[in-house]
N, C-alpha and C. Protein backbone atom coordinates (compact mmCIF):
# COMPACT_ATOMS: atom_id res chain seq x y z
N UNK A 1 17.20 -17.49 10.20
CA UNK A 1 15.91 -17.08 10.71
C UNK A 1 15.17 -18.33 11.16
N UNK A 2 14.41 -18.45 12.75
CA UNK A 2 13.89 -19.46 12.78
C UNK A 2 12.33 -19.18 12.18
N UNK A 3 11.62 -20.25 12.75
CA UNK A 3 10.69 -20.52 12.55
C UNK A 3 9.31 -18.77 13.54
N UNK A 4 10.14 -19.14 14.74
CA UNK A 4 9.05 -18.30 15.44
C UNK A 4 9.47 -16.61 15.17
N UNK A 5 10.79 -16.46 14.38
CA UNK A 5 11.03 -15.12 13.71
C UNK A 5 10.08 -15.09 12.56
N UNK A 6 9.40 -16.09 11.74
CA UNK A 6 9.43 -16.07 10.38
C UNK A 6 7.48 -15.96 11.02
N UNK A 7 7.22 -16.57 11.96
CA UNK A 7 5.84 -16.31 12.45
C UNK A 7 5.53 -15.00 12.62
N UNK A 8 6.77 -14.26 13.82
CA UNK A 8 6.30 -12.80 14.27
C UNK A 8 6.73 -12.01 13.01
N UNK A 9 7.02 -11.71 11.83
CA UNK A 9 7.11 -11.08 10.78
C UNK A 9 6.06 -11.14 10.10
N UNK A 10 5.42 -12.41 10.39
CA UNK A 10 3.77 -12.67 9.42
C UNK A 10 3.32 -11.97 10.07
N UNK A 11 3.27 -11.95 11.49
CA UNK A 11 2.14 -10.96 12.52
C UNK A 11 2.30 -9.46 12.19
N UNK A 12 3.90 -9.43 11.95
CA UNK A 12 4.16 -7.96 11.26
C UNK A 12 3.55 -6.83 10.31
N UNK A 13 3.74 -8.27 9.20
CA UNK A 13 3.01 -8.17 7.60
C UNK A 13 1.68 -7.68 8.07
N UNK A 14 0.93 -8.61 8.63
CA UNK A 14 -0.63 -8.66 8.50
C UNK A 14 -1.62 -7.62 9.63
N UNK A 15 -0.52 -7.06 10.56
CA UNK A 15 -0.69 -5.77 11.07
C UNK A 15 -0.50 -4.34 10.39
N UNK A 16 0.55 -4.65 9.44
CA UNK A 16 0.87 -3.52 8.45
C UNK A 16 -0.59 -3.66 7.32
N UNK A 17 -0.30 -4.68 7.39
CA UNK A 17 -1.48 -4.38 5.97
C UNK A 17 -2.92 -3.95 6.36
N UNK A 18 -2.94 -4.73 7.23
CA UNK A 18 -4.59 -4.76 8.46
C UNK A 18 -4.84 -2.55 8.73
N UNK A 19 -3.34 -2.26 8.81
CA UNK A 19 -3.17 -0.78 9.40
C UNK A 19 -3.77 -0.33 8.10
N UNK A 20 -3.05 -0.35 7.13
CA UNK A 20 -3.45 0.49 5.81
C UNK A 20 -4.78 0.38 5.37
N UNK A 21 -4.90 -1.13 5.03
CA UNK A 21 -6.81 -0.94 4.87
C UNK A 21 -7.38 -0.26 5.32
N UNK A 22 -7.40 -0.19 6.85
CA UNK A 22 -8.07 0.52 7.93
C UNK A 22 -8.20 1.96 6.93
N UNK A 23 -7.05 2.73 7.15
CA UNK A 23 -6.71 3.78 6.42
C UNK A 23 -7.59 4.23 5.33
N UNK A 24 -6.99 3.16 4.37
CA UNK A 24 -7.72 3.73 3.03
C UNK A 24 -9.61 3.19 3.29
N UNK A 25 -9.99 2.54 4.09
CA UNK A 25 -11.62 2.63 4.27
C UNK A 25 -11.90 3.53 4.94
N UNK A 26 -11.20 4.51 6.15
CA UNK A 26 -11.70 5.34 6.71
C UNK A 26 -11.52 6.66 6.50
N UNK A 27 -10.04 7.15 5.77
CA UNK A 27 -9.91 8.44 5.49
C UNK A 27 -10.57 8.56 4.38
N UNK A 28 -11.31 10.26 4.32
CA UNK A 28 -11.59 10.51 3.24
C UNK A 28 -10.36 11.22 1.73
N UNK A 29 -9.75 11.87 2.66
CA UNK A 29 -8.52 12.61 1.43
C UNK A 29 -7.83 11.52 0.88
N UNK A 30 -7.67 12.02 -0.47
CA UNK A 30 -7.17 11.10 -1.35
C UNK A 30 -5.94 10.86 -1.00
N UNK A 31 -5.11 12.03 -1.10
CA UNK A 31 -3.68 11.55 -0.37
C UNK A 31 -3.56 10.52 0.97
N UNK A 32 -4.27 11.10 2.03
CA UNK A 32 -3.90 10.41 3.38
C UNK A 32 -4.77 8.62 2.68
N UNK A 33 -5.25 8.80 2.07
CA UNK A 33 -6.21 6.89 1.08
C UNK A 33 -4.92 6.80 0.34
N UNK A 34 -4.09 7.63 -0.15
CA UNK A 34 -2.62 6.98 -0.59
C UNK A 34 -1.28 6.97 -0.45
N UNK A 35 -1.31 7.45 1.33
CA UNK A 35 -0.16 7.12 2.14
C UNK A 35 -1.02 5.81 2.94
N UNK A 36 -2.18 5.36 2.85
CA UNK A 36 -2.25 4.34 3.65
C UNK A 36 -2.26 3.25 2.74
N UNK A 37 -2.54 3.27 1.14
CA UNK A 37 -2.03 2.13 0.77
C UNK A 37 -0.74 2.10 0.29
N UNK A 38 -0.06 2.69 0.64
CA UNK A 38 1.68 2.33 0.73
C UNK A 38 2.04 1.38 1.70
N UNK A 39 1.31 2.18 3.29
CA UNK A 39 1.50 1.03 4.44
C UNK A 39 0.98 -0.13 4.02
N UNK A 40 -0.10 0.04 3.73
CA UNK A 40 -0.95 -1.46 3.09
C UNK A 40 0.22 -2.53 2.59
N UNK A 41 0.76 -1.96 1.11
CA UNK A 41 1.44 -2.75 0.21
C UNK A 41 2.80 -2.82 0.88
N UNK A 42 2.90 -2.11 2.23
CA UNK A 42 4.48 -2.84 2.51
C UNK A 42 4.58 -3.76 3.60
N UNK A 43 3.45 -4.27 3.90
CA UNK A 43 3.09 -5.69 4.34
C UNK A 43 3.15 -6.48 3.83
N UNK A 44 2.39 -6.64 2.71
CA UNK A 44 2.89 -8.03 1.74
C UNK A 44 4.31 -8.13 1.40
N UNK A 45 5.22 -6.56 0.93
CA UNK A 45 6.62 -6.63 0.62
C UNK A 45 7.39 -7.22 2.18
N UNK A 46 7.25 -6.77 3.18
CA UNK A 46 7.79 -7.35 4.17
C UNK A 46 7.67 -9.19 4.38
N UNK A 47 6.53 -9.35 4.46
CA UNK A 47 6.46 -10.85 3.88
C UNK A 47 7.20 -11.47 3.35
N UNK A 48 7.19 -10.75 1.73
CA UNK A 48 7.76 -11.52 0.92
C UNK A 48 9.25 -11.74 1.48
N UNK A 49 10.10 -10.42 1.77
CA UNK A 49 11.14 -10.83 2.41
C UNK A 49 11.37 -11.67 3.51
N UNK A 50 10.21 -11.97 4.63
CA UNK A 50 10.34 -12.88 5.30
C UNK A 50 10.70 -14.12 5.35
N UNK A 51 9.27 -14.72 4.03
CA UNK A 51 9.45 -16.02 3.60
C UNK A 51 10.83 -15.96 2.54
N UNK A 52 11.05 -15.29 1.67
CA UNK A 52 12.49 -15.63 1.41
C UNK A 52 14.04 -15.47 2.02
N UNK A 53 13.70 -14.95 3.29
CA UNK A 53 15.16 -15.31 3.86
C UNK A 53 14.69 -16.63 4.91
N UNK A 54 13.43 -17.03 5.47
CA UNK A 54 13.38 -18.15 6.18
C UNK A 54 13.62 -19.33 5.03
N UNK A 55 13.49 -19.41 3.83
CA UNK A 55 13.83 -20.30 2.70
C UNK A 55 15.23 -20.12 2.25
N UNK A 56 15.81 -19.06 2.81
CA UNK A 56 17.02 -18.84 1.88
C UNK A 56 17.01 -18.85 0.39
N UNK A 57 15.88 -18.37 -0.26
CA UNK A 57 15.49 -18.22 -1.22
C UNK A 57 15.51 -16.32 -1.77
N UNK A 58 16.03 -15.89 -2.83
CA UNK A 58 16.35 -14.71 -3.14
C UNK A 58 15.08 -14.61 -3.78
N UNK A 59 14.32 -15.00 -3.96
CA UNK A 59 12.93 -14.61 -5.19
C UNK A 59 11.95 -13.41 -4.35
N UNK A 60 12.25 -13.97 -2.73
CA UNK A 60 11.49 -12.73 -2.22
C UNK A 60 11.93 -11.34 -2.23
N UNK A 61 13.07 -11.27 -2.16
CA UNK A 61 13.89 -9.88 -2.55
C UNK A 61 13.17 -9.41 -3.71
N UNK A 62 13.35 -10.16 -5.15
CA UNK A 62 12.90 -10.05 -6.11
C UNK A 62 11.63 -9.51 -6.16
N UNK A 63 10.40 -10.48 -4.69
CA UNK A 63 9.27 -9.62 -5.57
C UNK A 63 9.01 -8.17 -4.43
N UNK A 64 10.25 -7.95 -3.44
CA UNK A 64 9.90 -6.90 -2.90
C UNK A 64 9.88 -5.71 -3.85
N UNK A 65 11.11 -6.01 -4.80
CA UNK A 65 11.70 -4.82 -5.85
C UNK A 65 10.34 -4.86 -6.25
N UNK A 66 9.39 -6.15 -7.07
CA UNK A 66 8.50 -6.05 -7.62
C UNK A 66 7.19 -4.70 -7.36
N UNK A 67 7.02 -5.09 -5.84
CA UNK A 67 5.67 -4.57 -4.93
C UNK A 67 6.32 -3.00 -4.97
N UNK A 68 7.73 -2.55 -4.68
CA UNK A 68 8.04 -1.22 -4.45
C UNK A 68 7.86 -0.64 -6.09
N UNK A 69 8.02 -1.09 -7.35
CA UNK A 69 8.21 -0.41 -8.36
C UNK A 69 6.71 -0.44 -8.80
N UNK A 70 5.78 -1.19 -8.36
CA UNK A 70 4.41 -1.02 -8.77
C UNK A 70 3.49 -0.24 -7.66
N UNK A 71 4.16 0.46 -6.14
CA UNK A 71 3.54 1.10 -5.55
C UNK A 71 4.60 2.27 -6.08
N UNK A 72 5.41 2.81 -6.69
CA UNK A 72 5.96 3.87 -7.23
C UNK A 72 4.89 4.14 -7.97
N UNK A 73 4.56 3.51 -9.11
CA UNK A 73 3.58 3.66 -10.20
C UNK A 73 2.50 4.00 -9.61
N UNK A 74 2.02 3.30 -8.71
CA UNK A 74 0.52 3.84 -8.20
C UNK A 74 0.56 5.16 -7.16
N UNK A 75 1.63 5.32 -6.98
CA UNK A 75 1.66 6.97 -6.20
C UNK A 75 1.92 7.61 -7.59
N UNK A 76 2.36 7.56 -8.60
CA UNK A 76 2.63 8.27 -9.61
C UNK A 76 1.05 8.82 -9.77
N UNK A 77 0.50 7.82 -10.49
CA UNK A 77 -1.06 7.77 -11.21
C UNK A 77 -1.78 8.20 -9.77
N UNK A 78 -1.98 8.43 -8.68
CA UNK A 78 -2.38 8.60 -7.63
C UNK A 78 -2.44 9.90 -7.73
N UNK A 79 -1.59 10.41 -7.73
CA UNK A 79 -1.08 11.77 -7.70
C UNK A 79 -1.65 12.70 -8.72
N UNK A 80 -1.24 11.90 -10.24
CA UNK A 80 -1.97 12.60 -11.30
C UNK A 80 -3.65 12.72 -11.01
N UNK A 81 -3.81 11.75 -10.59
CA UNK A 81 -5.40 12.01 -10.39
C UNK A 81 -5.61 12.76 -9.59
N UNK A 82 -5.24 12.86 -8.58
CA UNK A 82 -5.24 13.96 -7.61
C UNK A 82 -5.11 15.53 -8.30
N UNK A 83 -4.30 15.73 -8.96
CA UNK A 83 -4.46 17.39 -9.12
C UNK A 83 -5.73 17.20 -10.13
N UNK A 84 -6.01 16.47 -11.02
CA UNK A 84 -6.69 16.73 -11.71
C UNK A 84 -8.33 16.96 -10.83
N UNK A 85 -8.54 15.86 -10.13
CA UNK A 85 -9.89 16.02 -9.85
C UNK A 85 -9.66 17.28 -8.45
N UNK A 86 -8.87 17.17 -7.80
CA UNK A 86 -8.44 18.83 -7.36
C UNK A 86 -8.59 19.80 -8.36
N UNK A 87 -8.64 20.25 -9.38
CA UNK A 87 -9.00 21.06 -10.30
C UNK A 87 -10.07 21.20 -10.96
N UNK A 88 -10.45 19.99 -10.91
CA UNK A 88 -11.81 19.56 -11.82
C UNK A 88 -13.31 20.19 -10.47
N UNK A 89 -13.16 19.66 -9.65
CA UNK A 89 -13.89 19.48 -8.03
C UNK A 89 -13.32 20.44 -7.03
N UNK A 90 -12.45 20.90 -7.28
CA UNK A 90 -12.17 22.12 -6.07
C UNK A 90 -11.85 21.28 -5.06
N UNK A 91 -11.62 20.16 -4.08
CA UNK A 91 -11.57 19.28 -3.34
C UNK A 91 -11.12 18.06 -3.30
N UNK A 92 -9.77 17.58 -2.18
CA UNK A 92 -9.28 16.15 -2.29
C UNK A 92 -10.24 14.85 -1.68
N UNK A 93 -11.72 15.90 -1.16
CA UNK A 93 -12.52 14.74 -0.41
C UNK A 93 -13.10 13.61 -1.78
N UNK A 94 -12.92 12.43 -1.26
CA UNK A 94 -13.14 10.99 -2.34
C UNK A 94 -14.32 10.72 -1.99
N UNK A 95 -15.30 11.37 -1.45
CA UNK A 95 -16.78 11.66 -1.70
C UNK A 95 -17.11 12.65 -2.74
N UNK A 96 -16.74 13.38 -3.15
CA UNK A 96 -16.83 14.68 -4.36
C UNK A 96 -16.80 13.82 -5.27
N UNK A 97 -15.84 12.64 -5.41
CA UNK A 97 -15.25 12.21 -6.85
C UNK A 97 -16.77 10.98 -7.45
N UNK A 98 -17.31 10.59 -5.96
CA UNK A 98 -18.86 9.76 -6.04
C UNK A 98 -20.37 10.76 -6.90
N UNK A 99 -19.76 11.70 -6.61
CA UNK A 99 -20.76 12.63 -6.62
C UNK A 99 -20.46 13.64 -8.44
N UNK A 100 -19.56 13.02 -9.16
CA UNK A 100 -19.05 13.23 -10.44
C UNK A 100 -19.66 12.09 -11.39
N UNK A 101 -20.62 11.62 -10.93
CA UNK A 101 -21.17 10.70 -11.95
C UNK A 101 -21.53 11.32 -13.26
N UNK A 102 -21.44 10.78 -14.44
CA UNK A 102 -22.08 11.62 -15.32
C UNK A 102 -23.57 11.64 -15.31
């Protein structure tokens, strides 16, 4: 991998991630706020693989596994929260959940 591959993959990363923020600041449903931080978090994982094959370094592999098994977890817990305050609130809008103050 050269150098100007290992650049346009950063541009990659930081468009992916740039996409998801977007996402999760503008949608209101909880789900579509946590299909966009998946896109989000697979910018930094793309990265990481970037810089470790332009290093020939395996650690980035490593922390891709990392970023994918801790965005598993957060769609897990994502989810649970989701039916619940779907049950609780009648509604996936993440303005309802502002409006649950005690």
């Amino acid at each position: 991998m050269t150098g100007s591959d290992l650049i346009g993959m950063m541009i990659l990363a930081a468009g992916l991630f740039a996409i998801g923020l977007f996402g999760v600041l503008a949608r209101r449903g909880i789900l579509f706020q946590l299909v966009a931080l998946e896109v989000a978090l697979s910018g930094p994982a793309l990265a990481f693989v970037a810089a470790g094959a332009y290093h020939a370094d395996p650690q980035g592999q490593g922390m891709l596994i990392l970023v994918l098994t801790l965005a598993a977890a957060e769609v897990a817990v994502g989810l649970a929260l989701l039916l619940r305050i779907r049950r609780t609130a009648g509604s996936d809008d993440s303005d309802v959940i502002s409006g649950m103050k005690g």
